[in-house]
Protein backbone atom coordinates (compact mmCIF):
# COMPACT_ATOMS: atom_id res chain seq x y z
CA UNK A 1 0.00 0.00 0.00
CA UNK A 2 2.91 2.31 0.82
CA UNK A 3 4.41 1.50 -2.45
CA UNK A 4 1.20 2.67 -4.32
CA UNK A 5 0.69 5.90 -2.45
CA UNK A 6 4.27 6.70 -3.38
CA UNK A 7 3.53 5.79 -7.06
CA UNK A 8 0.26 7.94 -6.86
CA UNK A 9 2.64 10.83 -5.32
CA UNK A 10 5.20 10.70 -8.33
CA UNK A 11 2.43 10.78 -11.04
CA UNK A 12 0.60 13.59 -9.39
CA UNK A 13 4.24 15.84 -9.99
CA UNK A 14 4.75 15.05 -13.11
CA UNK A 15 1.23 15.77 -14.30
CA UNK A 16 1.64 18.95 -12.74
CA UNK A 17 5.25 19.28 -14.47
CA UNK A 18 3.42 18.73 -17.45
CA UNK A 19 0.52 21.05 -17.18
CA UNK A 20 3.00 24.20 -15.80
CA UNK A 21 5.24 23.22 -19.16
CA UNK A 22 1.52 23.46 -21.18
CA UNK A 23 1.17 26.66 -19.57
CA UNK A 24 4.54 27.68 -20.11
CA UNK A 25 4.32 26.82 -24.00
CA UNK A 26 0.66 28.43 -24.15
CA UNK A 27 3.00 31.95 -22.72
CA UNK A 28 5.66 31.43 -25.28
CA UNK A 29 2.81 30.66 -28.06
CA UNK A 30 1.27 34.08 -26.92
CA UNK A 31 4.19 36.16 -26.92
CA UNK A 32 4.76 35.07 -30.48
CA UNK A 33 1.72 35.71 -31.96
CA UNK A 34 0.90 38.67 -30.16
CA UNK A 35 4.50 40.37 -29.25
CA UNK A 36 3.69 40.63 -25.37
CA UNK A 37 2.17 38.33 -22.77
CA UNK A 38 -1.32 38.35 -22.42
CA UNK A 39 -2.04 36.98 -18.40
């Protein structure tokens, strides 16, 4: 069970790695197409 919840920990931070580098990407798309960042 221990094993598991550490499992469940480690997939939980890398979703959330992966949705800030979404977020980060969606920045960078929106300073190219607009020429400033749009919040």
């Amino acid at each position: 069970m221990k094993k598991r919840k550490r499992e469940n920990a480690d997939d939980t931070k890398q979703i959330e790695d992966y949705m800030k580098q979404i977020e980060d990407d969606t920045k960078q798309n929106r300073i190219l197409q607009k020429g400033e960042v749009i919040p």
